[in-house]
N, C-alpha and C. Protein backbone atom coordinates (compact mmCIF):
# COMPACT_ATOMS: atom_id res chain seq x y z
N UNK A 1 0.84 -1.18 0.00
CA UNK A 1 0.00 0.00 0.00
C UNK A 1 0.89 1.25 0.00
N UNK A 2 0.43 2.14 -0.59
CA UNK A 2 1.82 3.28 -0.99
C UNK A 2 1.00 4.24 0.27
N UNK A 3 2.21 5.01 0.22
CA UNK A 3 2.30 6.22 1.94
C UNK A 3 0.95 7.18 1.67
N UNK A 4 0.36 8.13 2.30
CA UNK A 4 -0.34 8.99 2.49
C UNK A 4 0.30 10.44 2.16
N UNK A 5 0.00 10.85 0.81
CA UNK A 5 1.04 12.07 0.61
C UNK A 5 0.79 13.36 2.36
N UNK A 6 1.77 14.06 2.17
CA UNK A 6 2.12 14.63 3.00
C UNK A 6 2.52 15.73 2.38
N UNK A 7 1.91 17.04 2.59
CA UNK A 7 2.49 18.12 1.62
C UNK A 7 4.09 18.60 2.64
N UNK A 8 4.84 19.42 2.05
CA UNK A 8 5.70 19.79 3.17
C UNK A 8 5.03 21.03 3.98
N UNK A 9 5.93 21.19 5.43
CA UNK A 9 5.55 22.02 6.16
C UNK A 9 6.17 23.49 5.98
N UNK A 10 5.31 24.60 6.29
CA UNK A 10 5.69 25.69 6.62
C UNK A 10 5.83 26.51 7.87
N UNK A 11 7.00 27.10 8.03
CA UNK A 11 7.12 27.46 9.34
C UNK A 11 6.49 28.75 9.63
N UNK A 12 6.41 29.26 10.68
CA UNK A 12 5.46 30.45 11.51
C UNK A 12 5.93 31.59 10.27
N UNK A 13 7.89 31.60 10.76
CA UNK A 13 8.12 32.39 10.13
C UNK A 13 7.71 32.96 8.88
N UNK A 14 7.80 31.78 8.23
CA UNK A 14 7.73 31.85 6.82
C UNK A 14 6.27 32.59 6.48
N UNK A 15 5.24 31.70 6.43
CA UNK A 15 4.17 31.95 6.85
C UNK A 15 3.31 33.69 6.91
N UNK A 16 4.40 34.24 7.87
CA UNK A 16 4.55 35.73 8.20
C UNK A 16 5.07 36.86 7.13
N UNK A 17 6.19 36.28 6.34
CA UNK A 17 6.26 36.63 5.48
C UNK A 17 5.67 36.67 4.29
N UNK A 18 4.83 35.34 3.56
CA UNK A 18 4.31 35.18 2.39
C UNK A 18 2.78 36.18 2.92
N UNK A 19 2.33 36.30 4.61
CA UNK A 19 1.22 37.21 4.70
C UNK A 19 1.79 38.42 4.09
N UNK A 20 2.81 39.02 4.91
CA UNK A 20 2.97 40.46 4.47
C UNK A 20 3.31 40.65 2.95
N UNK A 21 3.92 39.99 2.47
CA UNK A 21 4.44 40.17 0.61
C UNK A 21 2.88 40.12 0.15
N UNK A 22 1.57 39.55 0.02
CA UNK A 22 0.41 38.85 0.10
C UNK A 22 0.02 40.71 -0.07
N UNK A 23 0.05 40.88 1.61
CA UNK A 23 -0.51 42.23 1.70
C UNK A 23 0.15 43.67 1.60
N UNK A 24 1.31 43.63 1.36
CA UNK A 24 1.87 44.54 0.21
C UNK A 24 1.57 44.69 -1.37
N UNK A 25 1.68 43.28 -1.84
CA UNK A 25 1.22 43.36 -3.14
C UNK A 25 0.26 43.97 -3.33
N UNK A 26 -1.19 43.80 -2.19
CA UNK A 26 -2.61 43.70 -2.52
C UNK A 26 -2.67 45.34 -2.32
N UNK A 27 -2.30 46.08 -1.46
CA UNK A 27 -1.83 47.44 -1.13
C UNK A 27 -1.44 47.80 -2.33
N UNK A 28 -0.36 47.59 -3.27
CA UNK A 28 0.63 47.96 -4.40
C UNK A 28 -0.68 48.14 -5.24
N UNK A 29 -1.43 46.91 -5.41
CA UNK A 29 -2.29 46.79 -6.63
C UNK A 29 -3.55 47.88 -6.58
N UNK A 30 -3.86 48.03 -5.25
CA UNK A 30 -5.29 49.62 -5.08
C UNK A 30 -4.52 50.54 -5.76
N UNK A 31 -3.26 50.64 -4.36
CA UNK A 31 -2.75 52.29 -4.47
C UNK A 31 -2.41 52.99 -5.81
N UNK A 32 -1.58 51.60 -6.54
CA UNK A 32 -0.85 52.33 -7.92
C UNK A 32 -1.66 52.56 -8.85
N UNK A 33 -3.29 52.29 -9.25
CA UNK A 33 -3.89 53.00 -10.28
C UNK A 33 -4.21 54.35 -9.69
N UNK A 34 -4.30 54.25 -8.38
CA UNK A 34 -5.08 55.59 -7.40
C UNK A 34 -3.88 56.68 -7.88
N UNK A 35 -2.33 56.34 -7.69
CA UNK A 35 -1.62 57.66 -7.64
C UNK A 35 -1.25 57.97 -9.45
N UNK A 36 -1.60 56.64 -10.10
CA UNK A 36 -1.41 56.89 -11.29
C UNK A 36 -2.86 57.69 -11.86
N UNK A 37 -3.74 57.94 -11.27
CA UNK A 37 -5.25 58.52 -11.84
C UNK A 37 -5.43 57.49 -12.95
N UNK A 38 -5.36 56.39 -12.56
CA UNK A 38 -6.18 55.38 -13.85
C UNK A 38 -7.28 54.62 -13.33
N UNK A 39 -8.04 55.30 -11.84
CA UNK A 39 -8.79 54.96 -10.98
C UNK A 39 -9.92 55.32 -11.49
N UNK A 40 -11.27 55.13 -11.43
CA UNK A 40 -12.32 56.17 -11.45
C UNK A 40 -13.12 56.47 -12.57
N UNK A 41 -14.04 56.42 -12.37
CA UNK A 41 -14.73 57.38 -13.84
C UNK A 41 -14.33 58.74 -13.68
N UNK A 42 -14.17 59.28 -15.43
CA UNK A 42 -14.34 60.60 -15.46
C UNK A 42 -15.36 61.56 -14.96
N UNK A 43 -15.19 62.09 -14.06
CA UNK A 43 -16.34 63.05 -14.05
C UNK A 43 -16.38 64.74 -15.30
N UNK A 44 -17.61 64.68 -15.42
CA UNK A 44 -17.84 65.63 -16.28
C UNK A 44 -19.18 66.72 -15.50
N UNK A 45 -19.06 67.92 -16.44
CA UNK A 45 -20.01 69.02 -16.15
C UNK A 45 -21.32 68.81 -16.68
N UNK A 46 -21.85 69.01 -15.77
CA UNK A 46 -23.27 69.01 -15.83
C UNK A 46 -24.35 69.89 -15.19
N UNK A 47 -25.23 70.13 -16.05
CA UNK A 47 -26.46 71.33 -15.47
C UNK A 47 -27.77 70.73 -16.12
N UNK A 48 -28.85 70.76 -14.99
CA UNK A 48 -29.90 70.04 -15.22
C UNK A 48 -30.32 70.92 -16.42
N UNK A 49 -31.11 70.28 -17.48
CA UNK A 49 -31.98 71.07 -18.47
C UNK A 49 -31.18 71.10 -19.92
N UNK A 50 -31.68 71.84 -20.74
CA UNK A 50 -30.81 71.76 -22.23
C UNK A 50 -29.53 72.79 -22.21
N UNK A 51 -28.29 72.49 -22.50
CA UNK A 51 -27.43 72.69 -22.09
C UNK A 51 -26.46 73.43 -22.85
N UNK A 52 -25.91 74.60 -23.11
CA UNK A 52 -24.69 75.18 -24.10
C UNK A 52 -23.75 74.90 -23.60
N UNK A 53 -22.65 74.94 -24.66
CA UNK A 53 -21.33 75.03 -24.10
C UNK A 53 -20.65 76.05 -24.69
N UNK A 54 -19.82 77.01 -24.48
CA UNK A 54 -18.99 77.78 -25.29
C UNK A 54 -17.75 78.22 -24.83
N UNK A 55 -16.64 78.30 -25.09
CA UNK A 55 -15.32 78.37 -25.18
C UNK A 55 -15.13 79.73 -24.47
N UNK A 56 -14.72 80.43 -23.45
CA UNK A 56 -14.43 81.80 -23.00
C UNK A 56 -13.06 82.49 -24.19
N UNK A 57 -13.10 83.57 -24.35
CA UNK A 57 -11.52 84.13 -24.55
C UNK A 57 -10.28 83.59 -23.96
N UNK A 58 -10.99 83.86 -22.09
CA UNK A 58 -9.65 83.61 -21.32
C UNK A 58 -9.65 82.36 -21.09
N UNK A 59 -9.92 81.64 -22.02
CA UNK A 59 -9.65 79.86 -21.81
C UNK A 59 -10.73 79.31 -20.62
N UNK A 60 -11.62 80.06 -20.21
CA UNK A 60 -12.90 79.73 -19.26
C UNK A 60 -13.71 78.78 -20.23
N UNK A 61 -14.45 77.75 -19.83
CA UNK A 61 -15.79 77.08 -20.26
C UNK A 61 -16.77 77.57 -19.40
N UNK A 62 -17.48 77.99 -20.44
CA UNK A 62 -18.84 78.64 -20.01
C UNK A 62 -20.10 77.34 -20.07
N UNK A 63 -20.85 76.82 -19.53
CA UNK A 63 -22.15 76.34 -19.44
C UNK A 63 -23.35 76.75 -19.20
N UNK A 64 -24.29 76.92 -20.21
CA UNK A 64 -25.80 77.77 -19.72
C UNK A 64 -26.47 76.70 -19.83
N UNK A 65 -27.54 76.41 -18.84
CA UNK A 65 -28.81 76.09 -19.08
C UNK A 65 -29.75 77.18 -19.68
N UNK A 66 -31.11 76.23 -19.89
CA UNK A 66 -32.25 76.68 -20.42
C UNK A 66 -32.48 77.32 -19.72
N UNK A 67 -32.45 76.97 -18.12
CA UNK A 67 -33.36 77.75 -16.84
C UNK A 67 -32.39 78.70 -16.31
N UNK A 68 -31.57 79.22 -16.70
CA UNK A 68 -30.55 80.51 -17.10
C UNK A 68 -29.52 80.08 -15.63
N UNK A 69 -29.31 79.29 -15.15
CA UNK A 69 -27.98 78.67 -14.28
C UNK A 69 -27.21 78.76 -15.60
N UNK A 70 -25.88 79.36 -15.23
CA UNK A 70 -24.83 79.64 -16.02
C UNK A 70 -23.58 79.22 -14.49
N UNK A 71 -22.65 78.23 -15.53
CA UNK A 71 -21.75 77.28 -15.01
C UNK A 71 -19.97 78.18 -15.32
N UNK A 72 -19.40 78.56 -14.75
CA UNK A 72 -17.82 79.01 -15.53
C UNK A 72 -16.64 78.43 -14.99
N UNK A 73 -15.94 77.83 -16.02
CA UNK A 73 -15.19 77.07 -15.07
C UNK A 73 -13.99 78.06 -15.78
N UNK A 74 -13.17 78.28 -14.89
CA UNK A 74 -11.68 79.06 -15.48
C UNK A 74 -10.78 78.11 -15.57
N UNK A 75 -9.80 78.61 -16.27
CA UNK A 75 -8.90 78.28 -17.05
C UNK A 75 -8.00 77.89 -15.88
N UNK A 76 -7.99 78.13 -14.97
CA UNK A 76 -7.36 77.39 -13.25
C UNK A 76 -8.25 76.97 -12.13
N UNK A 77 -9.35 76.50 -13.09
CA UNK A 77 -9.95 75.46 -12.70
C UNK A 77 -11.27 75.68 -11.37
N UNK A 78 -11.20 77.28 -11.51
CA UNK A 78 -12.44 77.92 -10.26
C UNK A 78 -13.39 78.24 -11.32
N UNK A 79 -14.47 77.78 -10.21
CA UNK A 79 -15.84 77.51 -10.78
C UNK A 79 -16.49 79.09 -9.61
N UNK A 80 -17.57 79.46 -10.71
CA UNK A 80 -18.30 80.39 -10.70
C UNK A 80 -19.50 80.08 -10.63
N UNK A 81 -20.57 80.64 -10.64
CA UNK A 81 -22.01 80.61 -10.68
C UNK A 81 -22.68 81.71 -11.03
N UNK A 82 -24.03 81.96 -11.50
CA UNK A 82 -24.69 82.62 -12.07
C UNK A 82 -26.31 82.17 -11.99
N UNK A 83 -26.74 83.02 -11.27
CA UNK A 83 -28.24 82.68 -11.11
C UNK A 83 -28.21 81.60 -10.48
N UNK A 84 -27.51 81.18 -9.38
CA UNK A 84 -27.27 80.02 -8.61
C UNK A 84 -28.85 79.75 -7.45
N UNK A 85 -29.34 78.80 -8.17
CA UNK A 85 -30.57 78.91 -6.97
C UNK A 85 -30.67 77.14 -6.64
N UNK A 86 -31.47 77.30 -5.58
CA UNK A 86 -31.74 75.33 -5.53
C UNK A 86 -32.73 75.18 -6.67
N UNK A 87 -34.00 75.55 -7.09
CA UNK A 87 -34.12 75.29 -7.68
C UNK A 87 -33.76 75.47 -9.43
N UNK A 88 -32.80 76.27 -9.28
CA UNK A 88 -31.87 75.91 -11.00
C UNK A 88 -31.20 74.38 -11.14
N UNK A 89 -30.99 73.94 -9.34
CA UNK A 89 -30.09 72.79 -9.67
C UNK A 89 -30.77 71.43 -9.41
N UNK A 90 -32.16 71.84 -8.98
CA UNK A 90 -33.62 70.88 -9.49
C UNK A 90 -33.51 70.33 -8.07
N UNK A 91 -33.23 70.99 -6.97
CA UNK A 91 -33.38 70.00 -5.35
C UNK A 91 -34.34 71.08 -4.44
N UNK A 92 -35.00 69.95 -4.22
CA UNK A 92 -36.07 70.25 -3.44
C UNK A 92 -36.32 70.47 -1.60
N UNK A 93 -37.11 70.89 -1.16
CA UNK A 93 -36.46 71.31 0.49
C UNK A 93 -35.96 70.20 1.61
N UNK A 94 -36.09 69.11 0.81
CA UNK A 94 -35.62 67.61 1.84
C UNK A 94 -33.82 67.71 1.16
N UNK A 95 -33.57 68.02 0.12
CA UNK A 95 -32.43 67.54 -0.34
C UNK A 95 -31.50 68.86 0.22
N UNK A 96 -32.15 70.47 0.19
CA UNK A 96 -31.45 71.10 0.42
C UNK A 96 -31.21 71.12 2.45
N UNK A 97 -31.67 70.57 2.90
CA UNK A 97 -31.48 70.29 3.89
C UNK A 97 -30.82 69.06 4.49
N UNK A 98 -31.00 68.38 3.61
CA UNK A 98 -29.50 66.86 3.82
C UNK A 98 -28.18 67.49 3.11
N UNK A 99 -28.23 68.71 2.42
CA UNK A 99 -27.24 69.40 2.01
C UNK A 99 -26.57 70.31 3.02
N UNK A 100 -27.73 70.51 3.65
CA UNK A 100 -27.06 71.34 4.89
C UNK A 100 -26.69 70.91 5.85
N UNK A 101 -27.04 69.53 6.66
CA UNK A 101 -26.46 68.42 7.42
C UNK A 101 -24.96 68.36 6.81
N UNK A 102 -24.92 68.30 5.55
CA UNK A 102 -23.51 67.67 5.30
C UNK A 102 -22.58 68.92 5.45
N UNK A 103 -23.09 70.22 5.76
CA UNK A 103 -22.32 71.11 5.85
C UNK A 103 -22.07 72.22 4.42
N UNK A 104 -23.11 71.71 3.15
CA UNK A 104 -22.54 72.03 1.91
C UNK A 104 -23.55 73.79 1.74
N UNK A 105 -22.82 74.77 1.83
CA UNK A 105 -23.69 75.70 1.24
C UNK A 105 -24.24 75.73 -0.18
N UNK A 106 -24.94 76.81 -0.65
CA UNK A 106 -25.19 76.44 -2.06
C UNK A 106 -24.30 76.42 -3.28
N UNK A 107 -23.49 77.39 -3.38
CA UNK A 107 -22.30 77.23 -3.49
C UNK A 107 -21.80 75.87 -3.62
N UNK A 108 -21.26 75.13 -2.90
CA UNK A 108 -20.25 73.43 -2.53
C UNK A 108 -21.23 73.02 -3.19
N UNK A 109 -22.69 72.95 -2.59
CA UNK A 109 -24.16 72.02 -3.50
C UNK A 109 -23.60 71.95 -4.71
N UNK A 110 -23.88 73.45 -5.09
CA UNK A 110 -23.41 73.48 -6.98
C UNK A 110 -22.38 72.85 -7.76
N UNK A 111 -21.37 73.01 -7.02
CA UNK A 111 -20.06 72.08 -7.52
C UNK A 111 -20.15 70.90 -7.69
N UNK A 112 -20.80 70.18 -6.46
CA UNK A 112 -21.12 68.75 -5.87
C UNK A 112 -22.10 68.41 -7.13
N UNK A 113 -22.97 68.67 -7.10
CA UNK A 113 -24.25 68.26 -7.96
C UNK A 113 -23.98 68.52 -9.58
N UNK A 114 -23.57 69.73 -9.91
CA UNK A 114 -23.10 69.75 -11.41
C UNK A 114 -21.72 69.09 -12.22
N UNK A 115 -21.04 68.08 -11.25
CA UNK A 115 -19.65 67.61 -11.25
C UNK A 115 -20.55 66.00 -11.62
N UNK A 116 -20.80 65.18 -12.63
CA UNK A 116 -21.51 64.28 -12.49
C UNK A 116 -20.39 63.01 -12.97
N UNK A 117 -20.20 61.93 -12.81
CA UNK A 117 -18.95 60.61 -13.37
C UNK A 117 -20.15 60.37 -14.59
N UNK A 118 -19.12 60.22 -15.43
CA UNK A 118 -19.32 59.61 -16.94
C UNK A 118 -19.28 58.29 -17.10
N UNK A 119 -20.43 57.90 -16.94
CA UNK A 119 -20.13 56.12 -17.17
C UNK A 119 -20.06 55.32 -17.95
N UNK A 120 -19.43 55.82 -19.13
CA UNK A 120 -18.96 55.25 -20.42
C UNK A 120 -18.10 54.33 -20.56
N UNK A 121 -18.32 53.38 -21.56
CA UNK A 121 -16.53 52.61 -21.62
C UNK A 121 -16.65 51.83 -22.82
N UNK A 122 -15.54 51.59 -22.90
CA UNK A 122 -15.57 51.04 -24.97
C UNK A 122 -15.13 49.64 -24.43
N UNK A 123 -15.84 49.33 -25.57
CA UNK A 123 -16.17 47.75 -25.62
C UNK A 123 -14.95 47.02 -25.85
N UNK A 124 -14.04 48.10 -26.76
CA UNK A 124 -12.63 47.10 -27.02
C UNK A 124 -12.30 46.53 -25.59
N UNK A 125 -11.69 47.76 -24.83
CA UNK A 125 -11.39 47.32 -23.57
C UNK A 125 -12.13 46.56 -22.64
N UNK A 126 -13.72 46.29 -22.65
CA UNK A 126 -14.05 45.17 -21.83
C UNK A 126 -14.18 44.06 -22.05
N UNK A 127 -13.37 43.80 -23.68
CA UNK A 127 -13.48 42.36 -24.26
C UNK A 127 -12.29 42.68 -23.98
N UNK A 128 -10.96 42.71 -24.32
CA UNK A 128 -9.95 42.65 -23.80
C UNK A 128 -9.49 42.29 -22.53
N UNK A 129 -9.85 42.73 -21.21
CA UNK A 129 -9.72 42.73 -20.07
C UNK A 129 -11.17 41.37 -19.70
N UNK A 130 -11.64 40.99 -20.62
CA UNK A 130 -12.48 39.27 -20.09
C UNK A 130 -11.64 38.70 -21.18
N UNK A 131 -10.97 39.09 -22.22
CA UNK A 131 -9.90 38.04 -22.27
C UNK A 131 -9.06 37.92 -21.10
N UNK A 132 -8.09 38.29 -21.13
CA UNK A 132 -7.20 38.44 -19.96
C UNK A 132 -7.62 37.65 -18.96
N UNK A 133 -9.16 37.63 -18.27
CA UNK A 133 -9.33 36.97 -17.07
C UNK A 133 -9.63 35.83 -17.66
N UNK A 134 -9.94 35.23 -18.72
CA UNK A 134 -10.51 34.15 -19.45
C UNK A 134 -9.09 33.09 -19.24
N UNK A 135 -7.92 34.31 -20.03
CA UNK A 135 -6.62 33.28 -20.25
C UNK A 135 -6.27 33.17 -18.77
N UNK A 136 -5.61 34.44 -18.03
CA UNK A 136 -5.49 33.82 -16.27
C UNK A 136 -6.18 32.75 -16.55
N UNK A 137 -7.76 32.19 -16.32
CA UNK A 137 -8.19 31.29 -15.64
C UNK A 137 -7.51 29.99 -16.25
N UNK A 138 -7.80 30.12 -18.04
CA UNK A 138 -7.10 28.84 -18.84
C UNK A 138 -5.84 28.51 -18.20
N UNK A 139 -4.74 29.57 -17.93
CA UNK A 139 -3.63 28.72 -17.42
C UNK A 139 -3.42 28.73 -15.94
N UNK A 140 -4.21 29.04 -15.33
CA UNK A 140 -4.64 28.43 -14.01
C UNK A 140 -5.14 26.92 -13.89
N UNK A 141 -6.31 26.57 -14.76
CA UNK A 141 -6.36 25.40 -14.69
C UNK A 141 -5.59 24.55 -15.21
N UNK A 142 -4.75 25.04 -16.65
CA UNK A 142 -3.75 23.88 -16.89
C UNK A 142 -2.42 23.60 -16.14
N UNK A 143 -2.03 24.57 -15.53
CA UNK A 143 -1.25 24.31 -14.41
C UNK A 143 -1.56 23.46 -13.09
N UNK A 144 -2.63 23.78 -12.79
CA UNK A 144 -3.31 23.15 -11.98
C UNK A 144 -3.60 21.47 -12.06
N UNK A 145 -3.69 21.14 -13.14
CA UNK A 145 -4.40 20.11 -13.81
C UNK A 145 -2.64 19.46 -14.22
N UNK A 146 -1.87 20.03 -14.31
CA UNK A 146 0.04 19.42 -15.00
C UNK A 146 0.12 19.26 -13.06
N UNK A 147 0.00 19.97 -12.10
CA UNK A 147 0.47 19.57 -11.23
C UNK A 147 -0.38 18.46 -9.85
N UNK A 148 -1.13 18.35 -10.69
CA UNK A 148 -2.40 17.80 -10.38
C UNK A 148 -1.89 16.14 -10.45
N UNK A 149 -1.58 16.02 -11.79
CA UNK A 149 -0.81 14.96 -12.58
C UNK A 149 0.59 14.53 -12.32
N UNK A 150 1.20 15.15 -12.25
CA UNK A 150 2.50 15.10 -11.29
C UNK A 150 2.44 14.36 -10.05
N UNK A 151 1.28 14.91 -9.10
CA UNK A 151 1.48 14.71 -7.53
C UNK A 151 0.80 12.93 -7.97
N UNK A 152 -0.15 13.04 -8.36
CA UNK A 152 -0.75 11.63 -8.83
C UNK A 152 0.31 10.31 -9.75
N UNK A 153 1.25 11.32 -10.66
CA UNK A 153 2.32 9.85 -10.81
C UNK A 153 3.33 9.43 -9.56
N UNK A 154 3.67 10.74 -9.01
CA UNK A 154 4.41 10.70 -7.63
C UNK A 154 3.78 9.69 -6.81
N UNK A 155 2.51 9.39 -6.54
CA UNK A 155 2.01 8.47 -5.70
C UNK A 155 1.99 7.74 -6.03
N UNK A 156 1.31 7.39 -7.62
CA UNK A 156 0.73 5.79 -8.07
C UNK A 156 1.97 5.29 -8.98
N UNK A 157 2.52 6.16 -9.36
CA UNK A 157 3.65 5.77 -10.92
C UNK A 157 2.92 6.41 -12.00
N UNK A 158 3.30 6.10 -12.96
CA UNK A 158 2.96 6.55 -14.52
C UNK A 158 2.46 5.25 -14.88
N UNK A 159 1.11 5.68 -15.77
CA UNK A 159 0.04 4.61 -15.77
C UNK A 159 0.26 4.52 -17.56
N UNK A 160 0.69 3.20 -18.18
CA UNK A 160 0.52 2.97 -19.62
C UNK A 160 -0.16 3.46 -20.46
């Protein structure tokens, strides 16, 4: 009757280490799209209602609504307002008051609320990236499955 495999042992130490490398990597892998900005949807400008856009002189983007909220963003990146009311920015007296819990005047509201993420994404890249997890998995299992086979001639022999 052949032995009872026995994987080998690992010590405390060791152990301690493959945690922390484990949780460095996993750290490495959040942080580095975060400091690289490859994190996130884009956010884009937005104003409730039908919307212009037009180019300033001084490199400002201007945004008007229909309901005459006018949006300016400068060219260093400070935002303005125009005809700034709650209702230009379509919130009603429950919202402007969970606005005010959070501390946001109308003002911050405006920024907050007309700053909206773009949830777009091209298809190349999400067939691409389910390849990718497709192949990971393929040579996950064939590795898996070669060492699978291995540990099994190791025990029984190599079968004709």
């Amino acid at each position: 009757m052949a032995q009872k495999y026995q994987p080998p042992k690992q010590g405390l130490a060791a152990q301690f280490i493959d945690a922390a490398v484990i949780l460095v990597l996993v750290f490495l892998a959040l942080f580095i799209p975060l400091e690289l900005e490859l994190a996130g949807a884009e956010k884009g400008d937005w104003l409730p209602g039908n919307v212009t856009t037009e180019q300033a002189a001084d490199g400002a983007t201007v945004l008007k609504s229909d309901n005459g909220l006018v949006k300016t963003i400068a060219a260093d990146g400070t935002v303005t307002f125009e005809n700034l009311t709650w209702d230009a920015l379509q919130q009603n007296a429950v919202m402007q008051a969970q606005w005010a819990k959070l501390g946001y005047d109308m003002q911050a509201a405006g920024e907050a609320i007309t700053k909206r993420y773009d949830y777009s994404f091209d298809w190349t890249w999400l067939i691409l990236t389910l390849a990718a997890i497709g192949g990971y998995f393929l040579f996950l299992v064939k590795q898996s499955d070669r060492e699978y086979r291995q540990v099994i001639a190791e025990k029984f022999g190599d079968r004709p």
